[in-house]
N, C-alpha and C. Protein backbone atom coordinates (compact mmCIF):
# COMPACT_ATOMS: atom_id res chain seq x y z
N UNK A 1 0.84 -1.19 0.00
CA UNK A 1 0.00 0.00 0.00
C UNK A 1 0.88 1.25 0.00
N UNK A 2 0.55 2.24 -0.75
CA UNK A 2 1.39 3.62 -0.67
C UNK A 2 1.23 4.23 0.18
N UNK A 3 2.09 5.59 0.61
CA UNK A 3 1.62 5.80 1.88
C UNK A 3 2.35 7.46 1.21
N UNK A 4 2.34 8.41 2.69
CA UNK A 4 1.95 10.03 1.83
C UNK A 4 3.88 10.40 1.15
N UNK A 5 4.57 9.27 1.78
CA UNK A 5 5.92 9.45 1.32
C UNK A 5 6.23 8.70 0.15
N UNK A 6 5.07 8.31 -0.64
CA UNK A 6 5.24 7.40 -2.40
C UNK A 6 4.66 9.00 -2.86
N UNK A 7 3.93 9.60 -2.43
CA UNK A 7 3.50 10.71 -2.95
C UNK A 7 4.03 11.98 -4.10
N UNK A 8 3.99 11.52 -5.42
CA UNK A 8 4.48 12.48 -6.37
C UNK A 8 3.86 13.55 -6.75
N UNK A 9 4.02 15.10 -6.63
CA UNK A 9 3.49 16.21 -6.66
C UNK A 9 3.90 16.87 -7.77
N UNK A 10 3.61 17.14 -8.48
CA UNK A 10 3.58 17.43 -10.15
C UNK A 10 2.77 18.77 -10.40
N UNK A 11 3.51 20.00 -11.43
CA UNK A 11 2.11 21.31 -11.45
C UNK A 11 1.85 21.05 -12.71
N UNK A 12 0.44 21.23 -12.98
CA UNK A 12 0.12 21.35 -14.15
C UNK A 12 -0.55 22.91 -14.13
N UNK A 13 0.98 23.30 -14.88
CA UNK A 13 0.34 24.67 -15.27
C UNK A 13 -0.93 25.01 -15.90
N UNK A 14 -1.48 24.22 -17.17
CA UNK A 14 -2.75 24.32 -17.92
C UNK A 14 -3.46 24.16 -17.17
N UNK A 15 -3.53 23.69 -16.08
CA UNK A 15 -4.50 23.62 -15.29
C UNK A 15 -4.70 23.90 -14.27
N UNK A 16 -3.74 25.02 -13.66
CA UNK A 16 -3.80 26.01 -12.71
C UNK A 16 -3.55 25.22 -11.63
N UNK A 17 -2.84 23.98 -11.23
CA UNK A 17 -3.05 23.10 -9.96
C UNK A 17 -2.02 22.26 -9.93
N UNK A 18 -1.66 21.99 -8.40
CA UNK A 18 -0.55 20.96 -8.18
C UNK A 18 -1.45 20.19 -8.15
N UNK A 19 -1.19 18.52 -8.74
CA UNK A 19 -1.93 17.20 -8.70
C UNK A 19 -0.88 16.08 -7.91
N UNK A 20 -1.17 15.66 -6.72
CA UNK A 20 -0.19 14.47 -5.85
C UNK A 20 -0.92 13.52 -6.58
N UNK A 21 0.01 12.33 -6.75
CA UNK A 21 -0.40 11.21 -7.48
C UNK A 21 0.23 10.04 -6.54
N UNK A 22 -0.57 8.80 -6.21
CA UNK A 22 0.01 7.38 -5.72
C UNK A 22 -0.02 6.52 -6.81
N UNK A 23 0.77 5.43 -7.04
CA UNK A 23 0.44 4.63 -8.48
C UNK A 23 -0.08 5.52 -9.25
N UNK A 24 0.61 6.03 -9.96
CA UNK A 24 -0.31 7.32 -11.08
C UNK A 24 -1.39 8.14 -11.16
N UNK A 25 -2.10 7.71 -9.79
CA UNK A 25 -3.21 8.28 -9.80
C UNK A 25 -3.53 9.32 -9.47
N UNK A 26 -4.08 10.27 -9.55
CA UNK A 26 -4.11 11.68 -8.54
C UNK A 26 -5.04 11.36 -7.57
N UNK A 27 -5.03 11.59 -6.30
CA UNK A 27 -5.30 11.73 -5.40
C UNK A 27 -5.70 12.66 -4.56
N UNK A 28 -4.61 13.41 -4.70
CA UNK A 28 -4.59 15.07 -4.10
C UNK A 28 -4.60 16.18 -5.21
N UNK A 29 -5.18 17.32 -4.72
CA UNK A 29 -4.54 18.20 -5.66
C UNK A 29 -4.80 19.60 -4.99
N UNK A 30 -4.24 21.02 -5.37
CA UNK A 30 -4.27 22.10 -4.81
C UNK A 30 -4.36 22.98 -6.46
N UNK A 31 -5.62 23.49 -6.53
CA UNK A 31 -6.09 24.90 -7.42
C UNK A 31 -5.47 25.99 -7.12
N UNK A 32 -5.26 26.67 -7.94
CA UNK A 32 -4.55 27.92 -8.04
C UNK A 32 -5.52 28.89 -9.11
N UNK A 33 -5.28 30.27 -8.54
CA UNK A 33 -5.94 31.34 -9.74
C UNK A 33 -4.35 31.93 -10.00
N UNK A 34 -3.74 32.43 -10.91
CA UNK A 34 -2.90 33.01 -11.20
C UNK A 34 -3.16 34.46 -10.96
N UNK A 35 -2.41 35.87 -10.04
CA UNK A 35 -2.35 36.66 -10.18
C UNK A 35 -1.41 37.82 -10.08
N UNK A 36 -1.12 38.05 -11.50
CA UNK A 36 0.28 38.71 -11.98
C UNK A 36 1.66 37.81 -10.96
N UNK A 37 1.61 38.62 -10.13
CA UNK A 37 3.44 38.29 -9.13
C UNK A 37 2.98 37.27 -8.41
N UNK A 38 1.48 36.46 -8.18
CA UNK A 38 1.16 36.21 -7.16
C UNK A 38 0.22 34.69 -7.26
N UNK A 39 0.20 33.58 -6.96
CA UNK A 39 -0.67 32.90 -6.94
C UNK A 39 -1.68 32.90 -5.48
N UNK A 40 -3.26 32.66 -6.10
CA UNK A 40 -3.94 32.60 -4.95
C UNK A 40 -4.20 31.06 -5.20
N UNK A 41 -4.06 30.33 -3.87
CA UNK A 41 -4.16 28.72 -3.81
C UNK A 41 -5.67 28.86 -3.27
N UNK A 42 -6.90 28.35 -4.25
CA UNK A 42 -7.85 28.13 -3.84
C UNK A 42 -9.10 27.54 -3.20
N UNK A 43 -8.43 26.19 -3.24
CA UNK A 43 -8.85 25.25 -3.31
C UNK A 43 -7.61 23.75 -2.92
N UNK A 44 -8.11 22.99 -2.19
CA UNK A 44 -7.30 21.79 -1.65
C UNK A 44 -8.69 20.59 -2.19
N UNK A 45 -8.20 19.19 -2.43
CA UNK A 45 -8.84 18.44 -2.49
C UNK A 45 -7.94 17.17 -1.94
N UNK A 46 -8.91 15.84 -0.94
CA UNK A 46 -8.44 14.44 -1.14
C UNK A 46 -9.34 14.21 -1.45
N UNK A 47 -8.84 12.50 -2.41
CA UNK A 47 -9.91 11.30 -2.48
C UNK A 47 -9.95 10.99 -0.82
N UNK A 48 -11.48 10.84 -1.10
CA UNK A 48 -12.32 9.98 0.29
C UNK A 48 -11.19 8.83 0.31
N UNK A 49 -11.08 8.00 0.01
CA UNK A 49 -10.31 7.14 0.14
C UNK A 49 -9.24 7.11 1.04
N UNK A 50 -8.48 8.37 0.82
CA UNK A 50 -7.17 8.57 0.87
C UNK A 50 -7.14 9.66 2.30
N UNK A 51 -8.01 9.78 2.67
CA UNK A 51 -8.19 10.87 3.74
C UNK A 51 -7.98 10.58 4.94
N UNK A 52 -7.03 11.60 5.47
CA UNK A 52 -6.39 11.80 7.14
C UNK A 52 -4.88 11.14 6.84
N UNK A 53 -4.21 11.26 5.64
CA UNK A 53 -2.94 10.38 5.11
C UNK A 53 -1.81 11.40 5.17
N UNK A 54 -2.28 12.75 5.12
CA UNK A 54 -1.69 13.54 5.18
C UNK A 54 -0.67 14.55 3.81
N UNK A 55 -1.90 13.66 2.88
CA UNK A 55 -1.15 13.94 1.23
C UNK A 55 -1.96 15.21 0.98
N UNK A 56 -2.72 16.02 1.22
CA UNK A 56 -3.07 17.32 1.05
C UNK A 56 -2.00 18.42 1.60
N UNK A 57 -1.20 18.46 2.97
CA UNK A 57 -0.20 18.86 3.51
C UNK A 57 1.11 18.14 2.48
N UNK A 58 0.96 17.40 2.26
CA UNK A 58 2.33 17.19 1.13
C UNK A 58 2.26 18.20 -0.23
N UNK A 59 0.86 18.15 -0.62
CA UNK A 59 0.69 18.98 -2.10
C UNK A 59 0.83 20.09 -1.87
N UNK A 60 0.24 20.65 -0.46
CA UNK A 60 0.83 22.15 -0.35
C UNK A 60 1.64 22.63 0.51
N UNK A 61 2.54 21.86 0.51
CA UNK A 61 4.20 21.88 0.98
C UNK A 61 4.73 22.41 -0.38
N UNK A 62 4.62 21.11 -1.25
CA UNK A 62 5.37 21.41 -2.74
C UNK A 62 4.89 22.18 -3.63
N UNK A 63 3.70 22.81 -3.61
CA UNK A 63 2.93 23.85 -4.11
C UNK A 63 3.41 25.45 -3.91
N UNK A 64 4.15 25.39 -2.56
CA UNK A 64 4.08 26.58 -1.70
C UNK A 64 5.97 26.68 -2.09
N UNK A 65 6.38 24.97 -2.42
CA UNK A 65 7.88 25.46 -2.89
C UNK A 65 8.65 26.07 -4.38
N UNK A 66 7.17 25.20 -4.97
CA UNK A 66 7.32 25.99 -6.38
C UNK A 66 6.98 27.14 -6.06
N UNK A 67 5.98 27.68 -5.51
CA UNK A 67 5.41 29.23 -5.71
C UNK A 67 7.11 29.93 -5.13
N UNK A 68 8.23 29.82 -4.34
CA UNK A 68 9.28 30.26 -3.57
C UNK A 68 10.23 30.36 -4.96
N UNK A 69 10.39 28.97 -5.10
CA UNK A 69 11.11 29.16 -6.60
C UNK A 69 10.65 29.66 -7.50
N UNK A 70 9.96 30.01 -7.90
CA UNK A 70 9.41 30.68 -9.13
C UNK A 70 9.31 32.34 -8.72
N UNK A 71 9.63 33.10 -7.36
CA UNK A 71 9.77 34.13 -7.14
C UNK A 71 8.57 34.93 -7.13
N UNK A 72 7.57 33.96 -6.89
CA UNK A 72 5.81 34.49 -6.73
C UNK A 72 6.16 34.58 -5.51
N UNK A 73 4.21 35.37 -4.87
CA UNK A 73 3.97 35.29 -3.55
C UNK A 73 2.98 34.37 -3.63
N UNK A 74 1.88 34.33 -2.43
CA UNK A 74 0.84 33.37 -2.32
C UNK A 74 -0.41 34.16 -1.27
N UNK A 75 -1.22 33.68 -1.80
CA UNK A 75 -2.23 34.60 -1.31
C UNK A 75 -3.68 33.20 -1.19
N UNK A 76 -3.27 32.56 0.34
CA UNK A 76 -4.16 31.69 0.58
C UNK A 76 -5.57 32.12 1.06
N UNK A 77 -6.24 31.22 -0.38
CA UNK A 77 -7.45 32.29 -0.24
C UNK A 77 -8.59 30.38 0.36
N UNK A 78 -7.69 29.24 0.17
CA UNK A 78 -8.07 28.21 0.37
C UNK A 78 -7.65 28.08 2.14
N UNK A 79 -8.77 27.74 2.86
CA UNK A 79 -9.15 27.28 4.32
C UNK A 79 -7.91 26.42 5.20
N UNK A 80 -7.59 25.35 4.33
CA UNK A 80 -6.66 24.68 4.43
C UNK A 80 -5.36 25.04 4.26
N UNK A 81 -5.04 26.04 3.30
CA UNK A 81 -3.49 26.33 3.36
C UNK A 81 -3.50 28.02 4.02
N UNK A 82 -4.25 28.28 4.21
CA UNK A 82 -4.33 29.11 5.23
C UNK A 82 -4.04 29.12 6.48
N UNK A 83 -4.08 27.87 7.27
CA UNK A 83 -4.83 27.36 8.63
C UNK A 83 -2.94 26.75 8.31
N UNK A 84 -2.33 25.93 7.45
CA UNK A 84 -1.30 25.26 7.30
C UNK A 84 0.02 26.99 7.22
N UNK A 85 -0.39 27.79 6.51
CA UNK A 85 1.24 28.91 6.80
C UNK A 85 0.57 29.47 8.29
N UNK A 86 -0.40 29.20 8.92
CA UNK A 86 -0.31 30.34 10.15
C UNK A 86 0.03 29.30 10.88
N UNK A 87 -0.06 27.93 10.66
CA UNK A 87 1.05 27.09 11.65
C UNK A 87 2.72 27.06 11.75
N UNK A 88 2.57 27.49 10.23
CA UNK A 88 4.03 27.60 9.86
C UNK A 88 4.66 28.93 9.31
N UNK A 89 3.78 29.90 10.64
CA UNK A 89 4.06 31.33 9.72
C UNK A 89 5.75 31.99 9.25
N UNK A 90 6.41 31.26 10.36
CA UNK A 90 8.17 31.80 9.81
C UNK A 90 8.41 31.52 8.66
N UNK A 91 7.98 30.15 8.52
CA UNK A 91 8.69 29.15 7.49
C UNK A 91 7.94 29.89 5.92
N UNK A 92 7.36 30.05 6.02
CA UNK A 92 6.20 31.08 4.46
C UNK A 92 6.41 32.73 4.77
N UNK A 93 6.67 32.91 5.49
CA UNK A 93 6.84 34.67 5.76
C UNK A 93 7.23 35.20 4.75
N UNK A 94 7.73 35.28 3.48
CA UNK A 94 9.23 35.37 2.70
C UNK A 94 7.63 35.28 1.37
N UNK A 95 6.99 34.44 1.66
CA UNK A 95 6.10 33.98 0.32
C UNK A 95 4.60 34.97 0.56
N UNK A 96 4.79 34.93 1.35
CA UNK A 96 3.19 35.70 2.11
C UNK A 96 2.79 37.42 1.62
């Protein structure tokens, strides 16, 4: 069985969203609106399945590291990664 550390996090730009995948599958994923310097992350999703695994906090870990590398900010307008940088407000301060 996979577990949230088989977890591959992939952006698909065309489609505005990081997608976590187990065995190829997507599983997780985190929406984005693009704006100018700035992405707003809008949206978090798990499969029922896959829930309390902790692969939504993986997608927007690596969501939040592309947005660092890519020299954007982030503007969590989604519940979940909101609630996730004010746990980790040092560590995103820089992106915020």
């Amino acid at each position: 069985m996979s577990t949230a550390d088989d977890l591959v996090v992939t952006h698909d730009e065309a489609a505005h969203r990081w997608e976590g995948r187990l065995d190829g599958e997507v599983v997780a994923l985190a929406d984005y609106v693009p704006q100018g310097s700035s992405i707003a992350m809008v949206h978090t999703e798990v499969d029922p399945a896959h829930e309390h695994e902790g692969l939504a906090t993986k997608v927007v870990e690596a969501a939040l590291a592309d947005v660092r590398a890519r020299g954007l900010r982030v503007v969590p307008a989604c519940s979940f990664v909101r609630l996730h940088v004010r746990r980790h407000a040092e560590e995103y301060a820089d992106i915020l």
